[in-house]
N, C-alpha and C. Protein backbone atom coordinates (compact mmCIF):
# COMPACT_ATOMS: atom_id res chain seq x y z
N UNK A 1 0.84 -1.17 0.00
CA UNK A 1 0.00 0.00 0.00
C UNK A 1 0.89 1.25 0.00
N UNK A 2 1.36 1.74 -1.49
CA UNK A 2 1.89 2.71 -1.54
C UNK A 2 1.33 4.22 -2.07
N UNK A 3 1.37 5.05 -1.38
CA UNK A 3 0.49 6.05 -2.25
C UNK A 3 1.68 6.64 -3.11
N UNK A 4 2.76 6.70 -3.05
CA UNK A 4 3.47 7.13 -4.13
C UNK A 4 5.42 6.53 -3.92
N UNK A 5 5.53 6.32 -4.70
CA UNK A 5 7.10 5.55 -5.17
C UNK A 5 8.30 6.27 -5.85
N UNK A 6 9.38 6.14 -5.66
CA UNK A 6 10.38 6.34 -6.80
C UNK A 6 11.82 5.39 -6.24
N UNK A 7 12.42 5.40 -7.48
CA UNK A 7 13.97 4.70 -7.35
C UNK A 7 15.11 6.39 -6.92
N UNK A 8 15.83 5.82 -5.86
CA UNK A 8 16.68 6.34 -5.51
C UNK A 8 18.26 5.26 -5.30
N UNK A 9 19.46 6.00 -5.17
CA UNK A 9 19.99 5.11 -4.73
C UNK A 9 20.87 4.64 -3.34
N UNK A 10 20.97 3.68 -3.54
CA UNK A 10 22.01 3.37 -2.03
C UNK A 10 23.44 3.07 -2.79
N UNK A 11 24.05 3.64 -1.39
CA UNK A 11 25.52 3.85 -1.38
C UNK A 11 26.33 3.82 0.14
N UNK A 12 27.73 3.79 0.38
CA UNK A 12 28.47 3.02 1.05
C UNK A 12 28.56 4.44 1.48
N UNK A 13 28.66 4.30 2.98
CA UNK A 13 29.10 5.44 3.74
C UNK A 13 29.64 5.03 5.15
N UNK A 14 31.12 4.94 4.96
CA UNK A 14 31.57 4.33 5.84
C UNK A 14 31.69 2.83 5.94
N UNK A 15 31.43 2.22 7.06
CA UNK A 15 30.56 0.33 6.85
C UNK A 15 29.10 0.55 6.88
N UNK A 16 28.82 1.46 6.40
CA UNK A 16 27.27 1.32 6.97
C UNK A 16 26.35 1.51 5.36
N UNK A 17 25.67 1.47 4.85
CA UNK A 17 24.62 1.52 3.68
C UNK A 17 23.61 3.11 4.16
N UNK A 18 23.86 3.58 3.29
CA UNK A 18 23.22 4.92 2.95
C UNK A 18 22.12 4.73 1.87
N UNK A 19 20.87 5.75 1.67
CA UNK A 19 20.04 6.07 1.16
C UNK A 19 19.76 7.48 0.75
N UNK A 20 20.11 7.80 -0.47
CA UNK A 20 19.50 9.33 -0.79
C UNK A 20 17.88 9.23 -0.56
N UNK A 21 17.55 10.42 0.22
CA UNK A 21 16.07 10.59 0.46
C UNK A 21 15.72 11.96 -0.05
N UNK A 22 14.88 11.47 -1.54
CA UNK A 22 14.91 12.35 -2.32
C UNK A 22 13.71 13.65 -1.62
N UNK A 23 13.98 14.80 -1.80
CA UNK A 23 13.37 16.10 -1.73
C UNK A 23 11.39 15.92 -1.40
N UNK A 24 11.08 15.09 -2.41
CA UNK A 24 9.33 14.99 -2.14
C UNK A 24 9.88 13.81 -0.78
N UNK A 25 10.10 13.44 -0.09
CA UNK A 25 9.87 12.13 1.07
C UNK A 25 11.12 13.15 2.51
N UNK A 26 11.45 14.38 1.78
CA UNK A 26 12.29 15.25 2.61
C UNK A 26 11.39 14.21 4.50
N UNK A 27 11.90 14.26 5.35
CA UNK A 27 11.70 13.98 6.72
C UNK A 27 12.24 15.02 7.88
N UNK A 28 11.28 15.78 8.62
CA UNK A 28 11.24 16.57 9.62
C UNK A 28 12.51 15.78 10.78
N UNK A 29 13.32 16.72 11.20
CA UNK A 29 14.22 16.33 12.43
C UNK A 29 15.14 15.51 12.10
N UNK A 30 16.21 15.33 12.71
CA UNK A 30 17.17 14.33 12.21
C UNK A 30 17.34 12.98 12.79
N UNK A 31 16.33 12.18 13.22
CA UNK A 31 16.39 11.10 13.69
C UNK A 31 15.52 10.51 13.38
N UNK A 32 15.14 8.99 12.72
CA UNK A 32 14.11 8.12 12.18
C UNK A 32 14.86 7.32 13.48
N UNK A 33 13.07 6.05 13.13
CA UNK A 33 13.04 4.88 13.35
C UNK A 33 13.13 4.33 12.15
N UNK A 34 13.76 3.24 12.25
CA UNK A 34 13.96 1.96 10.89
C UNK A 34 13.52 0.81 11.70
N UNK A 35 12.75 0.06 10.19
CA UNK A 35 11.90 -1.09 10.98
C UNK A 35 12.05 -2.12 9.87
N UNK A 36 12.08 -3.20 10.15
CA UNK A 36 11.93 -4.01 8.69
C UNK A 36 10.89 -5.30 8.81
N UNK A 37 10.26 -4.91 7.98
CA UNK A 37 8.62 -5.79 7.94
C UNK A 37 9.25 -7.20 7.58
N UNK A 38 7.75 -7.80 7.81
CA UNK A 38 7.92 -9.45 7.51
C UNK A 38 8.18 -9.64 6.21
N UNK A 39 7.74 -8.92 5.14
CA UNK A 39 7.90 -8.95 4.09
C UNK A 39 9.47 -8.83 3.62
N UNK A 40 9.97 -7.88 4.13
CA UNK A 40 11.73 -7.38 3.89
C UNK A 40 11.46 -5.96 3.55
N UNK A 41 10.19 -5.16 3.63
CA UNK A 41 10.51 -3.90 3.43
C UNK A 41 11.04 -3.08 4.67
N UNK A 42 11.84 -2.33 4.10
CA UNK A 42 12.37 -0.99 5.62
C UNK A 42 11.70 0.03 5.34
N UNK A 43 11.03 0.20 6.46
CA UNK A 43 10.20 1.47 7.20
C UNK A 43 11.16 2.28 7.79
N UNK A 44 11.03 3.67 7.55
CA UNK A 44 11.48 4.45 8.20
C UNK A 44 10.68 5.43 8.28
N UNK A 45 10.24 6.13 9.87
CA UNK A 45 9.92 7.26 10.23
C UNK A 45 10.29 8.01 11.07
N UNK A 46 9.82 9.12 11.50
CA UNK A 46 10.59 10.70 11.81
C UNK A 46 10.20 10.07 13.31
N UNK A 47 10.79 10.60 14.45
CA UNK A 47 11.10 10.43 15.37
C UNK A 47 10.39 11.73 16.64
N UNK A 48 9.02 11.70 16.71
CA UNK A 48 8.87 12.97 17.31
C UNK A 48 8.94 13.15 18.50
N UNK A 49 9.19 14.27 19.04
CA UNK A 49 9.60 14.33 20.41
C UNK A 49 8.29 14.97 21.09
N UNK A 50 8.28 14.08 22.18
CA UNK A 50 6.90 13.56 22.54
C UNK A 50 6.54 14.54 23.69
N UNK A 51 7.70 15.63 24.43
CA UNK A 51 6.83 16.94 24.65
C UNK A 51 7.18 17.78 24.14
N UNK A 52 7.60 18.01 23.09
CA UNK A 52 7.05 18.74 22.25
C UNK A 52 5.91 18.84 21.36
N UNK A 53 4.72 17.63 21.21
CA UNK A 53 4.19 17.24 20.48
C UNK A 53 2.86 17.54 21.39
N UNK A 54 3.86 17.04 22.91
CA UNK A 54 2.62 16.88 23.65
C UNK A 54 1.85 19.13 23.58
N UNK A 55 3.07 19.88 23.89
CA UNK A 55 3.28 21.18 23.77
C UNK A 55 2.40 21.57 22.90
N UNK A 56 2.24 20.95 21.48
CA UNK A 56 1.36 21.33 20.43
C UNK A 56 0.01 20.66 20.56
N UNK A 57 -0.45 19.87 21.50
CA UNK A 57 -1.58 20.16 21.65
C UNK A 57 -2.49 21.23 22.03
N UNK A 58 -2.06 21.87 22.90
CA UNK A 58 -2.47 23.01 23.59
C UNK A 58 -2.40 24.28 22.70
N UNK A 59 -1.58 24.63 21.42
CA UNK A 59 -1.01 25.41 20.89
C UNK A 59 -2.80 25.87 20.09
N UNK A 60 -3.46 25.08 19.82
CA UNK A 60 -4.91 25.71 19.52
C UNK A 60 -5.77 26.10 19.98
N UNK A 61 -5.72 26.51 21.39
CA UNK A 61 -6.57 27.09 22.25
C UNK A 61 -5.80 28.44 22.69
N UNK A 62 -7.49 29.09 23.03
CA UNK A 62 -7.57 30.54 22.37
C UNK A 62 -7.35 30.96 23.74
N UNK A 63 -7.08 32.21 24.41
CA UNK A 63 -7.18 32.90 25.34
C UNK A 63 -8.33 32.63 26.44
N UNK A 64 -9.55 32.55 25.84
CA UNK A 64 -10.72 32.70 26.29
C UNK A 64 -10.65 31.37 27.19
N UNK A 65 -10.40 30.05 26.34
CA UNK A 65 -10.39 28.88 26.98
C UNK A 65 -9.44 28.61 28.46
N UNK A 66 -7.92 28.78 28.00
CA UNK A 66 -7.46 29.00 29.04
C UNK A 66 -7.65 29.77 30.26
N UNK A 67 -8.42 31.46 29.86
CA UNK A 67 -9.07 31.79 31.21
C UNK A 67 -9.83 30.89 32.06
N UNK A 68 -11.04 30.34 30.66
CA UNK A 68 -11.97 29.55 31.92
C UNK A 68 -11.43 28.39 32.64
N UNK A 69 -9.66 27.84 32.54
CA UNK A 69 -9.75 26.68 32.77
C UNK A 69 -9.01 27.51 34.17
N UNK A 70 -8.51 28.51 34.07
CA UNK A 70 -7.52 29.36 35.40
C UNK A 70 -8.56 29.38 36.10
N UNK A 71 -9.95 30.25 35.87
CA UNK A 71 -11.19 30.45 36.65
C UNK A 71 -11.82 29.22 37.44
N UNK A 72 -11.91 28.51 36.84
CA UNK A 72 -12.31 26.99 37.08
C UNK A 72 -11.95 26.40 38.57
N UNK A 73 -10.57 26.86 38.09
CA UNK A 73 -9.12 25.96 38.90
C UNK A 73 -9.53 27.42 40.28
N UNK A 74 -9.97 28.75 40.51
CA UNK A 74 -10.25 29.41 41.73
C UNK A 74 -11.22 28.79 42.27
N UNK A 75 -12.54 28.30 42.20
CA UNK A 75 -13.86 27.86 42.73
C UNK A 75 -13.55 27.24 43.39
N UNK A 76 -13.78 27.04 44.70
CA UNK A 76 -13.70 26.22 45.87
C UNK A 76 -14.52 25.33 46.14
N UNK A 77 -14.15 24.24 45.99
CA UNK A 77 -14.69 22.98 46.26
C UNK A 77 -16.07 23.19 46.92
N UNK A 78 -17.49 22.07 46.71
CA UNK A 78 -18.61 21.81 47.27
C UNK A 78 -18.52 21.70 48.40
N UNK A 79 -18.90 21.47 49.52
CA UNK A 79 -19.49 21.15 50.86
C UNK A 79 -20.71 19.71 50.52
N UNK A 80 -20.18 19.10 50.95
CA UNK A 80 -20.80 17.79 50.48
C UNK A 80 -20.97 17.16 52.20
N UNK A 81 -22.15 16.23 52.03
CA UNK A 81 -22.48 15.87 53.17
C UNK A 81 -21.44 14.22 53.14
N UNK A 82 -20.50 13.91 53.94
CA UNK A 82 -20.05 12.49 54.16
C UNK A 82 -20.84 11.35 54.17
N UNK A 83 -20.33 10.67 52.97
CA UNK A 83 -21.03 9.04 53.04
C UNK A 83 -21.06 8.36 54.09
C-alpha cells in the first residue's frame, strides 16, 4: 500500500549503507526509526519528540479557553455531606 514511489539510490558510507532521500519524502528532524517488515521492506519514520508534540496540543486554544480553565481551577470545592 503505496500512495506514491520512486527509485533512488544506495551507497556506502563508511561500513554502513546509505540512502539518498529524495526532496518529495524530505523527513522533519534528524532522527528516524527503521523497521523491517515481515515482508523485507524498511520502514522508516521521523522520530517525534513527545513533549514537544505533547506542547502542540495546547497550541490551539484561544485565550478565552485558558481563562476559563484558570477560573475553574479558583472555585472552591462543594461542601458535600459524608457518606
Amino acid at each position: 500500500m503505496y500512495i506514491h514511489a520512486m527509485l533512488t539510490k544506495v551507497f556506502q558510507s563508511g561500513n554502513s549503507q546509505a540512502v539518498r532521500i529524495p526532496v518529495d519524502f524530505r523527513l522533519d528532524g534528524d532522527t528516524v526509526e527503521i523497521m523491517r517488515a515481515e515482508n523485507g521492506d524498511l520502514i522508516l519514520r521521523p522520530v517525534i519528540d513527545k513533549g514537544e508534540a505533547f506542547l502542540d496540543l495546547f497550541s490551539g486554544f484561544d485565550e478565552s479557553f485558558i481563562q476559563a480553565l484558570e477560573d475553574r481551577d479558583m472555585t472552591p470545592p462543594q461542601d458535600r455531606d459524608p457518606l
